[in-house]
C-alpha atoms as a PDB file:
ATOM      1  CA  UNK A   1      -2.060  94.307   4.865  1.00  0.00           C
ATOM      2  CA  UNK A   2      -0.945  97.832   4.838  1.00  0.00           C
ATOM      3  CA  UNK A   3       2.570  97.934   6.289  1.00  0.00           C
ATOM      4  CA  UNK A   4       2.159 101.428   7.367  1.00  0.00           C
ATOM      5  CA  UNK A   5      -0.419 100.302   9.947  1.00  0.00           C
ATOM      6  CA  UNK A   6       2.166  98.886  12.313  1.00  0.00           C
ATOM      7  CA  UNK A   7       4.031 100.777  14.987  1.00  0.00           C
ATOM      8  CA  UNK A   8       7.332 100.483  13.325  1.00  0.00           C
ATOM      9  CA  UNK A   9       5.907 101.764   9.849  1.00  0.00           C
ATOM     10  CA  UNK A  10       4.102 104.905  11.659  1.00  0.00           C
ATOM     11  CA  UNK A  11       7.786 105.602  13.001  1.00  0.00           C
ATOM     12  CA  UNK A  12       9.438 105.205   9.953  1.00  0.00           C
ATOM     13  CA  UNK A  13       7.117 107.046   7.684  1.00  0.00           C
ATOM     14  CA  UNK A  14       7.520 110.081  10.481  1.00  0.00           C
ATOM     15  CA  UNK A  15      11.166 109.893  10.075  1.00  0.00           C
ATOM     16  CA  UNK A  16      11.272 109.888   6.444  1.00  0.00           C
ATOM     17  CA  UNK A  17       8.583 112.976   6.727  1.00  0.00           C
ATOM     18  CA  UNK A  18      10.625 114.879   9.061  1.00  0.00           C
ATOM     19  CA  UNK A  19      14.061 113.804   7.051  1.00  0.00           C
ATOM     20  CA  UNK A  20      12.450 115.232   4.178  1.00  0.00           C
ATOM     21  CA  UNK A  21      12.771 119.057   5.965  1.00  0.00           C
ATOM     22  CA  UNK A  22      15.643 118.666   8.041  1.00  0.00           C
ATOM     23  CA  UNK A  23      18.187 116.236   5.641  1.00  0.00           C
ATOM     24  CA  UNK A  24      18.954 112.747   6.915  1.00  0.00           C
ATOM     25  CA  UNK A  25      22.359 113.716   8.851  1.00  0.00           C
ATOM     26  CA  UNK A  26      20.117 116.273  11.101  1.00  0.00           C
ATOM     27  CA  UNK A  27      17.473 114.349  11.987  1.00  0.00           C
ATOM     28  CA  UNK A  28      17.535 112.750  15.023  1.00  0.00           C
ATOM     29  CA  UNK A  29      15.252 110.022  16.771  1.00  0.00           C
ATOM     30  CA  UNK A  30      14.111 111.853  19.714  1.00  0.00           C
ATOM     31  CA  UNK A  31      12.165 114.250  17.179  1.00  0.00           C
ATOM     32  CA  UNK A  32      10.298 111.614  15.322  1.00  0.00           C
ATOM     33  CA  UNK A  33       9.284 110.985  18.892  1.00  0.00           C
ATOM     34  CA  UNK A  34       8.427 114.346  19.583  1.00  0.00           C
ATOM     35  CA  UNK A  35       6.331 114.605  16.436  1.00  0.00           C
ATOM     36  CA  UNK A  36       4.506 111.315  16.719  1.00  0.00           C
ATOM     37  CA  UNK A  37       3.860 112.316  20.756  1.00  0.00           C
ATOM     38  CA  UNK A  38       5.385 109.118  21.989  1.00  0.00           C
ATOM     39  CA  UNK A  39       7.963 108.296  24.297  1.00  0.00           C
ATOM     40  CA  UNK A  40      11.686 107.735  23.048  1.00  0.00           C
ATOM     41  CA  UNK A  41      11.440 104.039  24.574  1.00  0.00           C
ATOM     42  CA  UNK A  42       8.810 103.262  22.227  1.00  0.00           C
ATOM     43  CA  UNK A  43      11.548 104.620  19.158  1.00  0.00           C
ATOM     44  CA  UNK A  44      13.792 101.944  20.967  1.00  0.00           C
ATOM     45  CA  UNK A  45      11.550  99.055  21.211  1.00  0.00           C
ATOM     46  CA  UNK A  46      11.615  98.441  17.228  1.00  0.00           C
ATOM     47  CA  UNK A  47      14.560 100.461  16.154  1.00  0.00           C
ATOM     48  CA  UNK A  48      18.047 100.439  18.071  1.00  0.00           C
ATOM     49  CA  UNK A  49      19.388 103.440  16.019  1.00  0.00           C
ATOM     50  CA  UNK A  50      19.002 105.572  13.379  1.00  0.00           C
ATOM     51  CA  UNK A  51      20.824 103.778  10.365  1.00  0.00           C
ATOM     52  CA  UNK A  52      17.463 100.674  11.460  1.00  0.00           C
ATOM     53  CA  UNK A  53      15.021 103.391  10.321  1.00  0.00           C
ATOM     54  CA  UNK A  54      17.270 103.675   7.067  1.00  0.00           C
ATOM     55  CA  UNK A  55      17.224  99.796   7.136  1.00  0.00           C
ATOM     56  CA  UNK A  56      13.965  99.312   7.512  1.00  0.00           C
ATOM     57  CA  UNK A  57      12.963 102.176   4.360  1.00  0.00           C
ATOM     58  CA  UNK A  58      15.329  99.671   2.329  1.00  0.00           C
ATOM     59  CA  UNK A  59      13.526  96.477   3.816  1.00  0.00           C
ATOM     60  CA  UNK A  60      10.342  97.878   2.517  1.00  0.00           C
ATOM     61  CA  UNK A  61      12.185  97.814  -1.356  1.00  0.00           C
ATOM     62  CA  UNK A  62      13.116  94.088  -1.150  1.00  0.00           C
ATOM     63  CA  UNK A  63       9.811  93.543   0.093  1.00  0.00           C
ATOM     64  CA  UNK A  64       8.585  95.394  -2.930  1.00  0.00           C
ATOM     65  CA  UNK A  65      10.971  93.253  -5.320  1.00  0.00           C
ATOM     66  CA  UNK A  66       9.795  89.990  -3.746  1.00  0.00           C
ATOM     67  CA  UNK A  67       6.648  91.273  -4.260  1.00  0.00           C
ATOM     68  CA  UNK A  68       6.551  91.501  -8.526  1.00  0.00           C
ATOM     69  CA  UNK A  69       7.141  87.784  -8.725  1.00  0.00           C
ATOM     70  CA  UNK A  70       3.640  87.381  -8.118  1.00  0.00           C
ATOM     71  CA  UNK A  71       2.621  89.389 -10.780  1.00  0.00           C
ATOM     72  CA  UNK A  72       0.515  87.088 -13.645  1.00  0.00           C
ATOM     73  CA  UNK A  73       2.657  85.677 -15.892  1.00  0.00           C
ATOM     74  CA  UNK A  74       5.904  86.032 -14.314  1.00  0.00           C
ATOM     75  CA  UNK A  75       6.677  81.786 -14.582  1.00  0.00           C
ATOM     76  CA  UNK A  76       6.366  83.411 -18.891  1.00  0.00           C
ATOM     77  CA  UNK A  77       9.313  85.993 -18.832  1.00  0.00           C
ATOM     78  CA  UNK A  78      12.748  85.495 -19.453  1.00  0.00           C
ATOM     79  CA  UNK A  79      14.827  85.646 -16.430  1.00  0.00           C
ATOM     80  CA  UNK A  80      16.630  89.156 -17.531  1.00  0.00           C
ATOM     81  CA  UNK A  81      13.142  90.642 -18.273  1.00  0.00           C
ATOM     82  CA  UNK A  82      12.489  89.403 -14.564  1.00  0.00           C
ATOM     83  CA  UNK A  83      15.763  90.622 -13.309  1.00  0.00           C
ATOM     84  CA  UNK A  84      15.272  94.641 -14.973  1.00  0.00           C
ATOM     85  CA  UNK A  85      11.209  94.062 -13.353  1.00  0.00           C
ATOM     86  CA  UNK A  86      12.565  93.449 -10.432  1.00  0.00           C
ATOM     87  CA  UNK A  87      15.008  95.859  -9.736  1.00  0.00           C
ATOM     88  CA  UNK A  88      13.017  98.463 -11.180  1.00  0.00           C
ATOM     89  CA  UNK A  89      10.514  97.630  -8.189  1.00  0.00           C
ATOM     90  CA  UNK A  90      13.053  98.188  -5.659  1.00  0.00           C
ATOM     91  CA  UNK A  91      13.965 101.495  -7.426  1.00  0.00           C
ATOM     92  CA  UNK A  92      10.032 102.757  -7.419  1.00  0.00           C
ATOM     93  CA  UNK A  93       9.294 101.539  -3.514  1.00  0.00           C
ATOM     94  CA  UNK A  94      12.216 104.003  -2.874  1.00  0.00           C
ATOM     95  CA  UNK A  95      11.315 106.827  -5.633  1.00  0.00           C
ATOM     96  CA  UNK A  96       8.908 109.038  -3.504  1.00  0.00           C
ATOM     97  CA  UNK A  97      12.027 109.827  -1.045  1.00  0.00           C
ATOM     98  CA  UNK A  98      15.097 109.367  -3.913  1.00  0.00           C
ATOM     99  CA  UNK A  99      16.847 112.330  -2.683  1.00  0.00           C
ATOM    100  CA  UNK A 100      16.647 111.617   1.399  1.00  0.00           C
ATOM    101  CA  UNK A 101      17.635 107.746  -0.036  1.00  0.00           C
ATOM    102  CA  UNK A 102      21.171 109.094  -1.324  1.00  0.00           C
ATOM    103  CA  UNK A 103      21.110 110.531   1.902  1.00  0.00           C
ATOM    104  CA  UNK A 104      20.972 107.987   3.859  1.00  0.00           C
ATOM    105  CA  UNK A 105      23.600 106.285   1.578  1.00  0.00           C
ATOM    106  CA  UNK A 106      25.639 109.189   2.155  1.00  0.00           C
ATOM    107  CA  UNK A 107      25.339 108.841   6.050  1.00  0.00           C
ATOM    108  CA  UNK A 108      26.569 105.170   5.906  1.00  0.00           C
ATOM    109  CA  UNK A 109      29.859 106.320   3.940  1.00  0.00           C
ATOM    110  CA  UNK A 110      31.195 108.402   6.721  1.00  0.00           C
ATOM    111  CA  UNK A 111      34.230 107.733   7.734  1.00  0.00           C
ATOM    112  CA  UNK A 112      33.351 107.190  11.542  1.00  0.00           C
ATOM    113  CA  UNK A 113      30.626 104.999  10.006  1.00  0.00           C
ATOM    114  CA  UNK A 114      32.383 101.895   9.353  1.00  0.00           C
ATOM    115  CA  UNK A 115      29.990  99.526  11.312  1.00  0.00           C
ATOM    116  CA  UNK A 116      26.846 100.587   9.156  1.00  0.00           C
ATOM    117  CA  UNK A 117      28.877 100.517   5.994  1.00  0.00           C
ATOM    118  CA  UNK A 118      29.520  96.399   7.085  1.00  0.00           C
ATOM    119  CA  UNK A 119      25.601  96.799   7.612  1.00  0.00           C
ATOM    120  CA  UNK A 120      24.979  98.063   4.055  1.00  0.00           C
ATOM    121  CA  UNK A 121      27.056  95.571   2.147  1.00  0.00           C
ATOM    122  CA  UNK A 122      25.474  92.726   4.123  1.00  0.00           C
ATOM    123  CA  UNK A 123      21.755  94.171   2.853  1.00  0.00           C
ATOM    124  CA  UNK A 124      23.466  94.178  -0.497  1.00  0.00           C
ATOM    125  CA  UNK A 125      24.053  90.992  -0.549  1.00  0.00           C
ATOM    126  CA  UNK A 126      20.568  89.944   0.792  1.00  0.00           C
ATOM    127  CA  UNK A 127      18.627  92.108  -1.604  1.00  0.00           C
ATOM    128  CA  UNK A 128      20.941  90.358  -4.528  1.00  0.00           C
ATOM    129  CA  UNK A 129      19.809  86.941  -3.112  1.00  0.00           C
ATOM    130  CA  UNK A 130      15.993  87.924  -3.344  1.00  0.00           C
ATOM    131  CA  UNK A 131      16.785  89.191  -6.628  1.00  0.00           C
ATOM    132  CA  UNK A 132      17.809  85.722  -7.432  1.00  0.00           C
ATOM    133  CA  UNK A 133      15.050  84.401  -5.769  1.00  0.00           C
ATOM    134  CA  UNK A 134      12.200  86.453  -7.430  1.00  0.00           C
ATOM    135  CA  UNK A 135      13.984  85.958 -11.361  1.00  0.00           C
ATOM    136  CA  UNK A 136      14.241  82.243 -10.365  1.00  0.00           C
ATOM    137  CA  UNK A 137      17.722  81.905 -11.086  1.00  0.00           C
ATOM    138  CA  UNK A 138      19.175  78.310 -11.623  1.00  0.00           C
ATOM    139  CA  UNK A 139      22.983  78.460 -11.784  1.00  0.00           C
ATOM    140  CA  UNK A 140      24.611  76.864  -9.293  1.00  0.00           C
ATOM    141  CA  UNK A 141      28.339  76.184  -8.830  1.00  0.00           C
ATOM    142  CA  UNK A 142      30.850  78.618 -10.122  1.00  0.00           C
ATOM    143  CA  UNK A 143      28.733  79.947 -12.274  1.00  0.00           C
ATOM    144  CA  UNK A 144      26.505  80.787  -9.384  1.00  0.00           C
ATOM    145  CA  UNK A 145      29.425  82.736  -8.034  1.00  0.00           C
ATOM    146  CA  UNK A 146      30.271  84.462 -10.943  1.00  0.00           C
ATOM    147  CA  UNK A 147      26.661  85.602 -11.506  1.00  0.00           C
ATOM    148  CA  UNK A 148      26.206  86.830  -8.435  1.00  0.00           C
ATOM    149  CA  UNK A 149      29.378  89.508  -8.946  1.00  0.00           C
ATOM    150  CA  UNK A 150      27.998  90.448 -11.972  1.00  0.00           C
ATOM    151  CA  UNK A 151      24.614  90.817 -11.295  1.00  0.00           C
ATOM    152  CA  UNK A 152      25.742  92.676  -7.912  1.00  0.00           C
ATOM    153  CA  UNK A 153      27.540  94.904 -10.031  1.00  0.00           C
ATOM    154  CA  UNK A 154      24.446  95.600 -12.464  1.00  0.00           C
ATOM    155  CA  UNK A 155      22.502  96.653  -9.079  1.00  0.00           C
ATOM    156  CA  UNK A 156      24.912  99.029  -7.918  1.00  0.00           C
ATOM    157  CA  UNK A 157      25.553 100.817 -11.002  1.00  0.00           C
ATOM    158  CA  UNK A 158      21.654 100.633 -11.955  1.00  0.00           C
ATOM    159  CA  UNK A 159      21.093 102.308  -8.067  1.00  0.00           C
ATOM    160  CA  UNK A 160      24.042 104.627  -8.718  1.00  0.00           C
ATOM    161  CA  UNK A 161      22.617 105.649 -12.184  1.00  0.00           C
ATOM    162  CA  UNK A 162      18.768 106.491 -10.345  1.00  0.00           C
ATOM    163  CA  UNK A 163      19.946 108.344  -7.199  1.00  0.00           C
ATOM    164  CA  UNK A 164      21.078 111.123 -10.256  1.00  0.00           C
ATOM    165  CA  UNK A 165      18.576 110.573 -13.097  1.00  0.00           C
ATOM    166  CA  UNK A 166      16.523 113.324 -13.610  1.00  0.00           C
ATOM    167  CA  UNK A 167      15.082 112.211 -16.814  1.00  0.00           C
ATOM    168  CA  UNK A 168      11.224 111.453 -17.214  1.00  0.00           C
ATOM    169  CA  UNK A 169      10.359 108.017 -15.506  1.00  0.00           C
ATOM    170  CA  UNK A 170      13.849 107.695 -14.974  1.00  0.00           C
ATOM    171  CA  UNK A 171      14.019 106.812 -18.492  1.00  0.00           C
ATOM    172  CA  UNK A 172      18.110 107.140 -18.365  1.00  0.00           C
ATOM    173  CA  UNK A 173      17.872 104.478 -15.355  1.00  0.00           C
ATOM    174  CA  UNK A 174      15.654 101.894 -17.432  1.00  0.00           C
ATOM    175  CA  UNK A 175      17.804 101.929 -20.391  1.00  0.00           C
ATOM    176  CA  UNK A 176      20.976 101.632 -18.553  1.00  0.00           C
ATOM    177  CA  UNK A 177      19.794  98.927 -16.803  1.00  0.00           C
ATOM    178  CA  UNK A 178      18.690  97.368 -20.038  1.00  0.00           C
ATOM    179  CA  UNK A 179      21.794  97.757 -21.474  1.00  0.00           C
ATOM    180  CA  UNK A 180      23.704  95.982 -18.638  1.00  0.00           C
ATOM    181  CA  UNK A 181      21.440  93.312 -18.623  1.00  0.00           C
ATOM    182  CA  UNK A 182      21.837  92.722 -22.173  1.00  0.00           C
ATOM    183  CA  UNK A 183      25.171  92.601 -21.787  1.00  0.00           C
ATOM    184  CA  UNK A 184      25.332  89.722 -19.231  1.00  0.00           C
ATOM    185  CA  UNK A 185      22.959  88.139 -20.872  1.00  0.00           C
ATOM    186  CA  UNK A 186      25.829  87.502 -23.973  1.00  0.00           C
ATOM    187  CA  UNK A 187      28.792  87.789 -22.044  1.00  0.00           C
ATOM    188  CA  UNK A 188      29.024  87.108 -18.427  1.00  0.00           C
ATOM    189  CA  UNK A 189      27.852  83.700 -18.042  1.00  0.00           C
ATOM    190  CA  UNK A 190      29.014  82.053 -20.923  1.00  0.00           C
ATOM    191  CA  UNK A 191      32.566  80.182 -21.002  1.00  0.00           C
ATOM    192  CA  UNK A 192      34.678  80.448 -23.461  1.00  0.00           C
ATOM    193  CA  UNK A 193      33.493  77.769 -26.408  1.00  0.00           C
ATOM    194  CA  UNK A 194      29.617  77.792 -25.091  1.00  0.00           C
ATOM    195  CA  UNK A 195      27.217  78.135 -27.734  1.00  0.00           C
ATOM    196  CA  UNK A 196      23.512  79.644 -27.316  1.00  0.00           C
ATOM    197  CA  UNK A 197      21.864  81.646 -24.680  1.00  0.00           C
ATOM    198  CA  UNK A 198      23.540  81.557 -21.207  1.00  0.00           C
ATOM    199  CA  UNK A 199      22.201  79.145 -18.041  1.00  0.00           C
ATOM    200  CA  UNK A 200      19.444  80.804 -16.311  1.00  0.00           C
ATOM    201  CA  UNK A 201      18.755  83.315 -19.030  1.00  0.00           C
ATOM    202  CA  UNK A 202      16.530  81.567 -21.491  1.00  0.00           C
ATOM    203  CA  UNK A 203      12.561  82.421 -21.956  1.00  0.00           C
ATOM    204  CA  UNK A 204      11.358  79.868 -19.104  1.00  0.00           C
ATOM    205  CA  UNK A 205       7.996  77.352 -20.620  1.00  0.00           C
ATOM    206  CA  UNK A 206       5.310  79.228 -20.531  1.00  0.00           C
ATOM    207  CA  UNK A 207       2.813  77.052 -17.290  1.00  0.00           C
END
């Protein structure tokens, strides 16, 4: 199914277009509506404001994410090697429009924007769930808690690393996130006295 197709992809992909030549703070719903030669209640009818349109452009990169688990022999990997697939696929769905992305990010951090900046740290915390979901992560208990801070941490600084890579294939990107994952891999789920690889981290049984 091409996502595109619907009404609310047509509208975002025309916002992101015209975002592209005006910058995200200057763009304003009533020209996408313009453009697309639809009425502004149509606009309305699947997005209530402008920071949805941004919502829905970071929607598309969970969807992406939830997306790689299917990939053939996923069940094989460990789950960091699923974990830096993963979040690398949220980084690409958002790579053809990186710059108007820190935009966007830029426009929730306003001041006067404290409601979408609520917003934005409730998607974080629902794209770190799905990346849970599509590595297949077991913990549970406090060591479900403590994963979660440390893996939310990996995504931010992995995001914060992309939105100013210009190296190649974001080369600078992949091996920072490799690095961090390495890391937690060693380190951040393992108590003081554990021995071996950390819950949730091992190479799972191949089917």
């Amino acid at each position: 199914m091409n996502d595109n197709a619907a009404p609310a992809g047509r509208i975002l992909e025309a916002a992101l277009r015209l975002g592209e030549r005006s910058g995200w703070d200057a763009l304003h719903l009533h020209d996408v509506a313009d453009d697309m030669g639809i009425g502004l209640d149509e606009i309305q009818r699947h997005y209530r404001h402008k920071d949805d349109v941004a919502e829905a452009w970071f929607e598309r990169a969970d969807l992406a994410l939830v997306r790689v688990s299917a990939r053939e022999g996923w069940g094989a990997l460990s789950h960091r090697e699923r974990l830096e697939q993963a979040i690398l696929a949220w980084l690409e769905a958002l790579a053809p429009h990186r710059q108007l992305t820190a935009q966007m990010l830029r426009y929730k951090l306003q001041p006067e924007h404290v409601h979408l900046q609520v917003q934005g740290l409730l998607h974080i915390s629902r794209t770190v769930q799905w990346l849970r979901e599509a590595a297949r992560l077991p913990e549970s208990g406090w060591r479900r808690e403590a994963g979660e801070v440390v893996l939310t941490g990996i995504f931010l600084s992995t995001v914060g690393c992309w939105l100013r890579d210009g190296s190649p294939d974001a080369g600078r990107t992949r091996a920072w996130l490799d690095r961090q994952l390495r890391c937690a891999e060693r380190l951040a789920w393992r108590r003081p006295g554990d021995t071996g690889a950390p819950p949730g981290w091992t190479r799972s049984p191949t089917p």
